[in-house]
N, C-alpha and C. Protein backbone atom coordinates (compact mmCIF):
# COMPACT_ATOMS: atom_id res chain seq x y z
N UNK A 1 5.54 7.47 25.89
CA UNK A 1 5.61 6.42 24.89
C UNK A 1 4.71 5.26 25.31
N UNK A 2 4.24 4.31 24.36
CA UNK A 2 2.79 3.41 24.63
C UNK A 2 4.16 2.67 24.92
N UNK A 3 3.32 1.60 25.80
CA UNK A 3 4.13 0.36 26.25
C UNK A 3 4.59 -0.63 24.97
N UNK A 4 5.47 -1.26 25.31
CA UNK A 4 5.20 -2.50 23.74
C UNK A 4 4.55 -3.48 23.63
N UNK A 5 3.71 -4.24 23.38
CA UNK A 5 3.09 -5.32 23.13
C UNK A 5 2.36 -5.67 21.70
N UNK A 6 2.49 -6.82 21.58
CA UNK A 6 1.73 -7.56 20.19
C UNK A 6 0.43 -7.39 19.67
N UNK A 7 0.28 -7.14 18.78
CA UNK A 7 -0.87 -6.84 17.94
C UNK A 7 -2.15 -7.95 17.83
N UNK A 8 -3.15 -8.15 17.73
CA UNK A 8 -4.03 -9.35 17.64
C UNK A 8 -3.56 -10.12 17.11
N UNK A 9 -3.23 -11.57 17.80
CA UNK A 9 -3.25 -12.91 17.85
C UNK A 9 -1.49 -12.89 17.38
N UNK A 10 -0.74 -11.93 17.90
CA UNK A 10 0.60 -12.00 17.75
C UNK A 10 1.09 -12.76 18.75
N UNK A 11 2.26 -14.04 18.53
CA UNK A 11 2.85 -14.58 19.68
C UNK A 11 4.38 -14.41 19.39
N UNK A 12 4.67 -13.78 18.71
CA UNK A 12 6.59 -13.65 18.40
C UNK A 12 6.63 -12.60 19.45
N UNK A 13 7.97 -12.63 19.32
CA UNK A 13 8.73 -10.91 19.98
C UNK A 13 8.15 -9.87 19.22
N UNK A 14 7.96 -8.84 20.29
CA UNK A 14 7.40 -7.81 19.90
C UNK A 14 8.25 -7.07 19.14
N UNK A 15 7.95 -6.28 17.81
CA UNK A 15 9.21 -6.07 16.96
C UNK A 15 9.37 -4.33 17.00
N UNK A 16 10.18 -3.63 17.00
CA UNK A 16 10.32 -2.61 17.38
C UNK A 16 9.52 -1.63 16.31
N UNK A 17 8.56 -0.68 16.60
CA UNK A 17 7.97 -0.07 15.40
C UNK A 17 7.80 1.17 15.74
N UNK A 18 7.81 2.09 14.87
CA UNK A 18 8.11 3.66 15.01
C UNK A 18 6.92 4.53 15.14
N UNK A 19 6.73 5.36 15.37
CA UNK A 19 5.46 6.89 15.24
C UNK A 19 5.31 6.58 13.64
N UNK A 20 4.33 6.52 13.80
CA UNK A 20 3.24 6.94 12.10
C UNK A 20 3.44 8.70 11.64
N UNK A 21 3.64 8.90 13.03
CA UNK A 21 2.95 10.67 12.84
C UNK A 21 4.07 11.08 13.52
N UNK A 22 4.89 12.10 12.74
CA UNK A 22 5.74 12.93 13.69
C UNK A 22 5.25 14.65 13.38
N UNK A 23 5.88 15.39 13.68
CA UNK A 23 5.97 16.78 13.35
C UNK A 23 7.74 17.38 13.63
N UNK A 24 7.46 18.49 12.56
CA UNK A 24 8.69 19.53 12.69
C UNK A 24 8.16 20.85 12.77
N UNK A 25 8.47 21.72 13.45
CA UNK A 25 7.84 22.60 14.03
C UNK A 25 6.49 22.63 13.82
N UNK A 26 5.67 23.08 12.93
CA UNK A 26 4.27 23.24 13.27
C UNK A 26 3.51 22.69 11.99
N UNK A 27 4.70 21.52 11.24
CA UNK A 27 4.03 21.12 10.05
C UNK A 27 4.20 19.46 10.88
N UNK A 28 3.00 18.71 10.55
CA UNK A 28 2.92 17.41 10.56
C UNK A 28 3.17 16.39 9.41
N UNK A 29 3.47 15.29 9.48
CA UNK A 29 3.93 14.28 8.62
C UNK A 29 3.72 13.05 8.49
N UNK A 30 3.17 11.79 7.85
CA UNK A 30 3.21 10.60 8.21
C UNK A 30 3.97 9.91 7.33
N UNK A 31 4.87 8.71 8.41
CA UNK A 31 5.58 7.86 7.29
C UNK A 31 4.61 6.40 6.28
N UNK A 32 5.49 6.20 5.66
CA UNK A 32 4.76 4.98 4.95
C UNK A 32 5.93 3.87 4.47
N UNK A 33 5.67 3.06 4.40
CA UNK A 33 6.91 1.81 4.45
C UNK A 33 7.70 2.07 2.92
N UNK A 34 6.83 2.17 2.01
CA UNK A 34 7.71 2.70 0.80
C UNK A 34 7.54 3.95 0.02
N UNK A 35 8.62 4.90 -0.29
CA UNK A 35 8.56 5.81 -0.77
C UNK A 35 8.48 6.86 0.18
N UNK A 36 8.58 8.29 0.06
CA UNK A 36 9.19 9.33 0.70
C UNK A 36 7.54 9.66 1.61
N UNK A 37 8.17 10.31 2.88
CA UNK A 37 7.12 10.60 4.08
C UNK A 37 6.16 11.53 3.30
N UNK A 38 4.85 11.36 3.98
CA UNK A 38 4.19 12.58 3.58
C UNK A 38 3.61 13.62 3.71
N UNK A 39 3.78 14.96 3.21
CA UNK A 39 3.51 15.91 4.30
C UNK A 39 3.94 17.20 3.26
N UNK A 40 3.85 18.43 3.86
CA UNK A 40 3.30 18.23 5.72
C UNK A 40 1.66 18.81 5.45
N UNK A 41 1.48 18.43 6.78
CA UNK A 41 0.01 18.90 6.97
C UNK A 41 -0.20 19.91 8.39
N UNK A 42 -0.92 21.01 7.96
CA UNK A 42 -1.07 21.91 9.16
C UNK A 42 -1.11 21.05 10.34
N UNK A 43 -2.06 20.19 10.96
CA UNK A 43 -1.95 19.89 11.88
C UNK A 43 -2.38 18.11 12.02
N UNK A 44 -2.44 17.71 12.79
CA UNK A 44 -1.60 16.07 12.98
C UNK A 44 -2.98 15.16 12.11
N UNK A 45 -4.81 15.90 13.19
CA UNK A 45 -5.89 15.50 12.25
C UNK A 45 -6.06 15.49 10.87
N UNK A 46 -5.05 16.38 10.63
CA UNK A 46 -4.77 16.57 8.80
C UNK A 46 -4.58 15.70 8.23
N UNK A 47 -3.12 15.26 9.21
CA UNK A 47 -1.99 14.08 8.44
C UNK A 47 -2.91 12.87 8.67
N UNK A 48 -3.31 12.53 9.68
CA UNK A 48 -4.57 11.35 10.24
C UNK A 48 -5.31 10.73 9.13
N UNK A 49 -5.98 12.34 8.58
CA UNK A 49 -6.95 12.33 7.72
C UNK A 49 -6.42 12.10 6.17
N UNK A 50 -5.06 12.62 5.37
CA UNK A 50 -4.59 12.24 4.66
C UNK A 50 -3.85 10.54 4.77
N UNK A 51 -3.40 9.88 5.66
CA UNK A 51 -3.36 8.99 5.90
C UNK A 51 -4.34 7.97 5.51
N UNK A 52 -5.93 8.07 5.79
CA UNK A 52 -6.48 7.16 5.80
C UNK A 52 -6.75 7.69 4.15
N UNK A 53 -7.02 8.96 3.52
CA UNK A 53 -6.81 8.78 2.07
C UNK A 53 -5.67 7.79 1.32
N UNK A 54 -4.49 7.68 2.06
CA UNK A 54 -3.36 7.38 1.02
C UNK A 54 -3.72 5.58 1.03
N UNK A 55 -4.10 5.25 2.17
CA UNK A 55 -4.35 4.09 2.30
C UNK A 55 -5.61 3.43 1.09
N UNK A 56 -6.70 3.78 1.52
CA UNK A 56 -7.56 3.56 0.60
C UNK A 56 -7.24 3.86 -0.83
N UNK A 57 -6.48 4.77 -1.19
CA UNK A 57 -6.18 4.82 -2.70
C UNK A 57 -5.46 3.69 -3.12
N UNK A 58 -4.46 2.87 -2.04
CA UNK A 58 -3.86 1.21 -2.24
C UNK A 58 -4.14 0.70 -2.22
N UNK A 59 -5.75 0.48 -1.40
CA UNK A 59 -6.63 -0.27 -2.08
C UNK A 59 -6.89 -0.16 -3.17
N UNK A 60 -7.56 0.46 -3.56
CA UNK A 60 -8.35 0.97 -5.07
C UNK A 60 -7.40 0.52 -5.91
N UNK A 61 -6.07 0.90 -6.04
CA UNK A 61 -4.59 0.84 -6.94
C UNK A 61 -4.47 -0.94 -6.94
N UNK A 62 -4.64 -1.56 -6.04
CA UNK A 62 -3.96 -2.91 -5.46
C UNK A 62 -5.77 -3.73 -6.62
N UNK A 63 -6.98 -3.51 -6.25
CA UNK A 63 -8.12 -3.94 -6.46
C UNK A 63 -8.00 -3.66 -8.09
N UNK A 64 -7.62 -2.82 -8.90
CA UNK A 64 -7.84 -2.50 -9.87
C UNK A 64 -6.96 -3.02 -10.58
N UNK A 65 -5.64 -3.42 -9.72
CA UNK A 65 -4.09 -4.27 -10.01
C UNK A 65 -4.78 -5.50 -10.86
N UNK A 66 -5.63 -5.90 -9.74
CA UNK A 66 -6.19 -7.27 -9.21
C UNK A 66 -7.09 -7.73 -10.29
N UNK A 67 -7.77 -6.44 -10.91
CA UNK A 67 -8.77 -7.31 -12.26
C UNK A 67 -8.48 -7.10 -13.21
N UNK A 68 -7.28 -6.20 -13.55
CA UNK A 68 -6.78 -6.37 -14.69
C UNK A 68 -5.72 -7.41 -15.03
N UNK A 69 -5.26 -7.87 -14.08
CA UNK A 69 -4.21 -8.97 -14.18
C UNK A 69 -5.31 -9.98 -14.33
N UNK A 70 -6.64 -10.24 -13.98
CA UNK A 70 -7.29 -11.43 -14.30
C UNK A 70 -8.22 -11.08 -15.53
N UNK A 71 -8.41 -10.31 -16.16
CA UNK A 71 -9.16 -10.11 -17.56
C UNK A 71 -7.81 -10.06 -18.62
N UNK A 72 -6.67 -10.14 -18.39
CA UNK A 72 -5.63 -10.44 -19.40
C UNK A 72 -5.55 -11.75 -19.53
N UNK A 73 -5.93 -12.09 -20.75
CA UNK A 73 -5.70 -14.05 -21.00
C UNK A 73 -4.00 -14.54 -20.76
N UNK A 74 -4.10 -15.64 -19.81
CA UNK A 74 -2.75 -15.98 -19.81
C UNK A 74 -1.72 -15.84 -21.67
N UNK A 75 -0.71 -15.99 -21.11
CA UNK A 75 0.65 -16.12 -22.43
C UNK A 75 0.10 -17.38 -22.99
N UNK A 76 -0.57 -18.78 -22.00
CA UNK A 76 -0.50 -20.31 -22.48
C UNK A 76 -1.85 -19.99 -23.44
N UNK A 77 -2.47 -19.56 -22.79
CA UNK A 77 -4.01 -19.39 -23.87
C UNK A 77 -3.76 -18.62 -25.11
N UNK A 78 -2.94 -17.20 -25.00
CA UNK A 78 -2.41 -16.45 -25.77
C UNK A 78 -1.85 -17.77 -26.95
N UNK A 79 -0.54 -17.80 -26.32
CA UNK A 79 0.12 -19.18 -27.33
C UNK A 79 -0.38 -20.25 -28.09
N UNK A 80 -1.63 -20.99 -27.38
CA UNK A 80 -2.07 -22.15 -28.03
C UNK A 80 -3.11 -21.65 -29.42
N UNK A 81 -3.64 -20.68 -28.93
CA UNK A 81 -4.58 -19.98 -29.92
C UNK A 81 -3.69 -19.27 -31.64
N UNK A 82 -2.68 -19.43 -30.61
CA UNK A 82 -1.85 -18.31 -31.70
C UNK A 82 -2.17 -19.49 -33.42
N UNK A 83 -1.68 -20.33 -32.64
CA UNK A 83 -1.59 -21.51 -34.01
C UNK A 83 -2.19 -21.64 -35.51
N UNK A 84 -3.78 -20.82 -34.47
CA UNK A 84 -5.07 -21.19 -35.11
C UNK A 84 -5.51 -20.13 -36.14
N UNK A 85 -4.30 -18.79 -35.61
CA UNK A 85 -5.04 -17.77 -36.11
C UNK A 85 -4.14 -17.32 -37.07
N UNK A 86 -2.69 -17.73 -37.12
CA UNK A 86 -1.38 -17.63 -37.74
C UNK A 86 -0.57 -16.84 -36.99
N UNK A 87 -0.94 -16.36 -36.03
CA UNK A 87 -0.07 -14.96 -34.94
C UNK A 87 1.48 -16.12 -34.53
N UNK A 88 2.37 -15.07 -34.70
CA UNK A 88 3.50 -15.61 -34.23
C UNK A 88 4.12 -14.75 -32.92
N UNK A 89 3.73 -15.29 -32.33
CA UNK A 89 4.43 -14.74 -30.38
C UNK A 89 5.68 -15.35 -29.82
């Protein structure tokens, strides 16, 4: 087991954190903070390698979150306009 210590520019208590990667017999697995583990994968470079897929797709998911919530005109702009056009919201 790795020793414990803090992550870059961490000064709290070190907080207890688990294997990313486990296995059950000869299938591998990685956890993720929400929603069910994932797996399995023949072998651990698999799971490694699906890992850094699942990640980047939360980017992409989180980035794409990100400009559609800013190309939707607020409710206040929505509302004030409404006046002008007869729309009732």
């Amino acid at each position: 087991m790795y020793p414990l210590c803090n992550r870059y520019e961490e000064t709290c208590a070190v907080p207890v954190r688990s294997a990313r990667f486990y296995n059950i017999d000869t299938e591998w697995w990685f956890a993720i903070r929400h929603g069910k583990d994932q797996g399995p994968y023949p072998t651990q470079i698999s799971a490694k390698q699906a890992l850094v897929e699942y990640i980047n797709e939360q980017f992409e998911f989180e980035k794409r979150l990100q400009q559609d919530r800013q190309s939707i005109p607020s409710r206040h702009y929505l509302h004030s306009n409404a006046q002008y056009s007869g729309l009732k919201i």
